[in-house]
C-alpha atoms as a PDB file:
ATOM      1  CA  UNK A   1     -11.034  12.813  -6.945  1.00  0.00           C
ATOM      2  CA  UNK A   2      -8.030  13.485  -8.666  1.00  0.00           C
ATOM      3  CA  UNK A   3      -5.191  11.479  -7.506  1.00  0.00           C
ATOM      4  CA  UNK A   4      -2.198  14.205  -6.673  1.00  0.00           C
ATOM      5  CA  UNK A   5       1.927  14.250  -6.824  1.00  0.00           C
ATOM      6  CA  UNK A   6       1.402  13.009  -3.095  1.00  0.00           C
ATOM      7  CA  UNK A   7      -0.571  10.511  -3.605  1.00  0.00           C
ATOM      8  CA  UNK A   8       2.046   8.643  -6.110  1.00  0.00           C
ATOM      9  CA  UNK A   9       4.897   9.011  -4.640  1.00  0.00           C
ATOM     10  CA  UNK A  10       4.046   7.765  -1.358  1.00  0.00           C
ATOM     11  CA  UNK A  11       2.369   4.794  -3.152  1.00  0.00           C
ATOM     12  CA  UNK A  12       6.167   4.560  -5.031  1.00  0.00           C
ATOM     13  CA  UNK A  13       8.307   4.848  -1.440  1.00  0.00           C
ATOM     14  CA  UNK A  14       5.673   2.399   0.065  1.00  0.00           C
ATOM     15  CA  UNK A  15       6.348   0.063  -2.375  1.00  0.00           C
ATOM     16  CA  UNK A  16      10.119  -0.081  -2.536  1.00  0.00           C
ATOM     17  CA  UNK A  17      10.573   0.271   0.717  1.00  0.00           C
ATOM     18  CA  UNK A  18       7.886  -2.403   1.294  1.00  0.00           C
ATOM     19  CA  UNK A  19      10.332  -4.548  -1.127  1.00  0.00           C
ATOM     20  CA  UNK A  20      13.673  -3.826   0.707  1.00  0.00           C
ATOM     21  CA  UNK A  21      12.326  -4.502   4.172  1.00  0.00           C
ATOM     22  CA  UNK A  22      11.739  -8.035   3.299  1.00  0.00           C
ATOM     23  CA  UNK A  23      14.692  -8.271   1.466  1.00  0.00           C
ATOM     24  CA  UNK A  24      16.616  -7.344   4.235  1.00  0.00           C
ATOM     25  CA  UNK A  25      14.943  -9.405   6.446  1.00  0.00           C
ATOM     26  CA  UNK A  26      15.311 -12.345   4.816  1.00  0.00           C
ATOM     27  CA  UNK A  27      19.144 -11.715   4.655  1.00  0.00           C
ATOM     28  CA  UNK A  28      18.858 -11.134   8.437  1.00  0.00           C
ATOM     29  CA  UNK A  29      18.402 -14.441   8.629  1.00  0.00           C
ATOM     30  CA  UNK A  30      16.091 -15.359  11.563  1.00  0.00           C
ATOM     31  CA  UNK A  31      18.097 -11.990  13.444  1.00  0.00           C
ATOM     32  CA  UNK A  32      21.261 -14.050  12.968  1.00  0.00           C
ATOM     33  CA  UNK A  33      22.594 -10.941  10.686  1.00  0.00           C
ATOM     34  CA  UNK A  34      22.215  -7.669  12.937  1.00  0.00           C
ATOM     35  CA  UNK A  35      22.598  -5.065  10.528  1.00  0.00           C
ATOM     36  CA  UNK A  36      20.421  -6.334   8.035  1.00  0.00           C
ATOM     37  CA  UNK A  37      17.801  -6.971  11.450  1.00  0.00           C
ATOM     38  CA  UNK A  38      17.973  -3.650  12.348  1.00  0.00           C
ATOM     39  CA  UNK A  39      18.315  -2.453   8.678  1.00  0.00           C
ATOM     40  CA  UNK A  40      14.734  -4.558   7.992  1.00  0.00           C
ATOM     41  CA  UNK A  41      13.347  -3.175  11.321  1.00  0.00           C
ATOM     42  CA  UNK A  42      14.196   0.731  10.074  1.00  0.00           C
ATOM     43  CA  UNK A  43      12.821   0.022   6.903  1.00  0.00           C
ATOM     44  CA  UNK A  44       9.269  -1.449   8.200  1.00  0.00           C
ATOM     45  CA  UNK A  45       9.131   1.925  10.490  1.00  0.00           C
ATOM     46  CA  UNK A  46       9.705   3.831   7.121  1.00  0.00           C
ATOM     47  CA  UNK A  47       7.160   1.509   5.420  1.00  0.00           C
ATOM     48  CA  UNK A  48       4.626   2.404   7.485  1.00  0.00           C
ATOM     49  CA  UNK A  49       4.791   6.243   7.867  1.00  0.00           C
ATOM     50  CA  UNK A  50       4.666   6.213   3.893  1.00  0.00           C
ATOM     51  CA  UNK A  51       1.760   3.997   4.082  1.00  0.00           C
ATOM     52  CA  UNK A  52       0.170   6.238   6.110  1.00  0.00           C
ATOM     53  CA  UNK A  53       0.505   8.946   4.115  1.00  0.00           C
ATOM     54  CA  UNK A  54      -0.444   7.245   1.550  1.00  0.00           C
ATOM     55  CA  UNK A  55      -3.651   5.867   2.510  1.00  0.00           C
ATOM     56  CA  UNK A  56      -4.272   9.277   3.867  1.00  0.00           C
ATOM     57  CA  UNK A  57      -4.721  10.566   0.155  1.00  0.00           C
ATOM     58  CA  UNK A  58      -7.506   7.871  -0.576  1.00  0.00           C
ATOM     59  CA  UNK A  59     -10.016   5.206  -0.001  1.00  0.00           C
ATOM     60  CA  UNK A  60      -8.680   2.513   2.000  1.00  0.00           C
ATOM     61  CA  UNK A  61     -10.498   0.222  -0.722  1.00  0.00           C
ATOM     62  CA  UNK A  62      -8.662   1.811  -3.552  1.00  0.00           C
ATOM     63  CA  UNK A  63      -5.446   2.699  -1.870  1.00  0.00           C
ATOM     64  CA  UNK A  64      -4.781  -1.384  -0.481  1.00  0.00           C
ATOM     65  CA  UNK A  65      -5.665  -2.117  -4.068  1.00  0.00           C
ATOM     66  CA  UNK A  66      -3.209  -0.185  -5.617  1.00  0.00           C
ATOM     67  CA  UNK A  67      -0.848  -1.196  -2.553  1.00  0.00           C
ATOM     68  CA  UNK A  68      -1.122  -4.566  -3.282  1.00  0.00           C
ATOM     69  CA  UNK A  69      -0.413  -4.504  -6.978  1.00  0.00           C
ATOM     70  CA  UNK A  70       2.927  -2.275  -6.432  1.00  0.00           C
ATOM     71  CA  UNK A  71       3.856  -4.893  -3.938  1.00  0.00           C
ATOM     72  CA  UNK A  72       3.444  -8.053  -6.119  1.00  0.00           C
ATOM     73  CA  UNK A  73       5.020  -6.957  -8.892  1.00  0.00           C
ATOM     74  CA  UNK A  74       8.156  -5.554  -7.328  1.00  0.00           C
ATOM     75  CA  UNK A  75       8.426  -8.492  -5.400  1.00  0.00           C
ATOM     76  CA  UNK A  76       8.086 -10.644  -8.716  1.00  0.00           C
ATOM     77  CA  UNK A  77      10.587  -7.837 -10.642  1.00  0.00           C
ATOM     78  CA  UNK A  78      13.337  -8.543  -7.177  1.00  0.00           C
ATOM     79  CA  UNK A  79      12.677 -12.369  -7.613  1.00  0.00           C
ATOM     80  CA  UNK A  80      13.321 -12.050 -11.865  1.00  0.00           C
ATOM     81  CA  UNK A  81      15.544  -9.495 -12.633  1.00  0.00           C
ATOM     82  CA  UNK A  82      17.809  -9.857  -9.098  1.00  0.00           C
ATOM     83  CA  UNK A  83      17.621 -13.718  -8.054  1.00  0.00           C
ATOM     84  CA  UNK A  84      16.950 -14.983 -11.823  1.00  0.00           C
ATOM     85  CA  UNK A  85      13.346 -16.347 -10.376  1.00  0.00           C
ATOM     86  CA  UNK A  86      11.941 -17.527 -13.655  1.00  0.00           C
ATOM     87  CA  UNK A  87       8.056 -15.744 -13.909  1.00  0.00           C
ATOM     88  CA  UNK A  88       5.914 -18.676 -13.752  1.00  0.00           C
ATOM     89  CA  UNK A  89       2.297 -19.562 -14.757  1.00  0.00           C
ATOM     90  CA  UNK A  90       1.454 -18.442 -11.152  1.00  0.00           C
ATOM     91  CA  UNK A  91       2.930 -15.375 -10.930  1.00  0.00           C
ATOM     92  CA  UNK A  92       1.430 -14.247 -14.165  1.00  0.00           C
ATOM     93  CA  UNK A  93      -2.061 -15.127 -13.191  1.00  0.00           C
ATOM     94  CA  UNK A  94      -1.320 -13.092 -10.049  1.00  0.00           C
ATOM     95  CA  UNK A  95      -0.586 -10.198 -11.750  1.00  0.00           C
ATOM     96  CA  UNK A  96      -3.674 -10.515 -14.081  1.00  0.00           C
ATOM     97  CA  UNK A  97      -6.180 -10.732 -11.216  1.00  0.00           C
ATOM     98  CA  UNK A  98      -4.569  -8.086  -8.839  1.00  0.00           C
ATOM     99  CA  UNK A  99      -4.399  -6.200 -12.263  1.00  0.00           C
ATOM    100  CA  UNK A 100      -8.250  -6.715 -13.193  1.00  0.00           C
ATOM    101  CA  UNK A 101      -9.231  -5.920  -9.325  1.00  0.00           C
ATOM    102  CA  UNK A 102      -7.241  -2.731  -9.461  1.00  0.00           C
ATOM    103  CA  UNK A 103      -8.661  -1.342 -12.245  1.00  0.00           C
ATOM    104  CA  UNK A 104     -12.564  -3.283 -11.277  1.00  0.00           C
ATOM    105  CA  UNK A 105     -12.268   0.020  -8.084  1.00  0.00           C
ATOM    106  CA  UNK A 106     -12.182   2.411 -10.789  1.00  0.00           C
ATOM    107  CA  UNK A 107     -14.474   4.812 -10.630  1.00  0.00           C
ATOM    108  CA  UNK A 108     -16.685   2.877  -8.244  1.00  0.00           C
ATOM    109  CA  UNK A 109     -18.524   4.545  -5.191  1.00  0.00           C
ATOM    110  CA  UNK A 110     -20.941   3.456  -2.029  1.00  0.00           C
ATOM    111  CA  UNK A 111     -23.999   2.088  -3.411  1.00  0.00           C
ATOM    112  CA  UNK A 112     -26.470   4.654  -4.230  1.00  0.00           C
ATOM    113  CA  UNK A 113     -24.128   7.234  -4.819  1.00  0.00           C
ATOM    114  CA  UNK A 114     -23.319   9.276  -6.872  1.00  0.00           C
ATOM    115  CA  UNK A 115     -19.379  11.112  -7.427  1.00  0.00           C
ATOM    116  CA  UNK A 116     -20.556  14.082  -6.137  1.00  0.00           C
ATOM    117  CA  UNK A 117     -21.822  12.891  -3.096  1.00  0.00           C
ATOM    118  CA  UNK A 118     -18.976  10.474  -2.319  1.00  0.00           C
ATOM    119  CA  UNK A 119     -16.894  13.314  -3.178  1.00  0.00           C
ATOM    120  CA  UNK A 120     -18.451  15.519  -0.570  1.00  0.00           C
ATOM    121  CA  UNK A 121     -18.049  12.769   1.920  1.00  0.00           C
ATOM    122  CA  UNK A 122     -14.638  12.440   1.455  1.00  0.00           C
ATOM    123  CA  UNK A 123     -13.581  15.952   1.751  1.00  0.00           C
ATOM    124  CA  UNK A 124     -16.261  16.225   5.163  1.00  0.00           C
ATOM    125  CA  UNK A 125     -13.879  12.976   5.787  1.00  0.00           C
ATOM    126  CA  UNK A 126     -10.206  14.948   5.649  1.00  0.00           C
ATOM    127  CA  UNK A 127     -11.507  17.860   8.183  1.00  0.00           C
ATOM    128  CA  UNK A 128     -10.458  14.701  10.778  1.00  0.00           C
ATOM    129  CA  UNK A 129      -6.657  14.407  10.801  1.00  0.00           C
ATOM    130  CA  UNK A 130      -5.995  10.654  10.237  1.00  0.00           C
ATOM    131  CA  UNK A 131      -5.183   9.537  13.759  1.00  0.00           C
ATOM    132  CA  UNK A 132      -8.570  11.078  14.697  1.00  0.00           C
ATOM    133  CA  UNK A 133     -11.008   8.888  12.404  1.00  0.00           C
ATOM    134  CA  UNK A 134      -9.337   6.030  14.404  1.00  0.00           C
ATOM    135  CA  UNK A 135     -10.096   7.128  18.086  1.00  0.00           C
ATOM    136  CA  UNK A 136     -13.269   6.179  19.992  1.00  0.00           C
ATOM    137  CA  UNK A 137     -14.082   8.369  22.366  1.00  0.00           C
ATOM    138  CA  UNK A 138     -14.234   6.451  25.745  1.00  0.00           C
ATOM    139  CA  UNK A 139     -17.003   8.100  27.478  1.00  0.00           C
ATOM    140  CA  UNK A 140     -19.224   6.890  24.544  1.00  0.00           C
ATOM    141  CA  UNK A 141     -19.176   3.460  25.199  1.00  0.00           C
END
């Protein structure tokens, strides 16, 4: 499954906006600040249409994965290169292991599989639209 134009630059807005919705927050300061509440609240809303988007162009194992990394490290990047955070011990061993489970998804499928079959499954997957591999049919139950 090659990974598309799409696919990275929703994982890119996720991520920064991701970054700047807790920034603001935390300069909202407990909704004491009401721009930067509402700022942090617009931002969230943004965050999650791009997620969606996002984790509409993969896996949700490989997608969170690569969510998570982007996260961390521009969280850790804010906290050096904007607050002068110093990059401790811990924060380097987080990046290592989010690092090493990012790229441990590569290339991995179901058990038993093999790429062309998850492939196939995935594309039967994407005739759904995304809101519709989420409902339950009612009536069912």
């Amino acid at each position: 499954q090659k990974m598309n134009l799409v696919f990275w630059l929703a994982l890119a807005v996720t991520v920064m906006v991701e970054v700047a919705s807790g920034i603001m927050m935390k300069k909202a300061d407990g909704f004491r600040n009401i721009v930067a509440s509402v700022a942090g609240l617009c931002l969230v809303q943004a965050m999650t249409i791009s997620g969606i988007v996002f984790l509409d162009q993969t896996n949700l194992s490989i997608g969170w994965a690569l969510y998570t990394l982007g996260e961390y490290l521009g969280v850790v990047a804010w906290g050096v290169f904007a607050l002068g955070d110093s990059l401790t011990i811990t924060s380097k061993c987080g990046i290592v292991i989010i690092l090493l489970s990012v790229f441990g998804f590569e290339g991995s499928t179901d058990e038993g599989e093999t790429d062309e079959q998850t492939a196939k499954r995935s594309s039967e997957d994407k005739k759904e639209g995304p809101i519709d591999r989420f409902c339950v049919d009612s009536s069912t139950s």
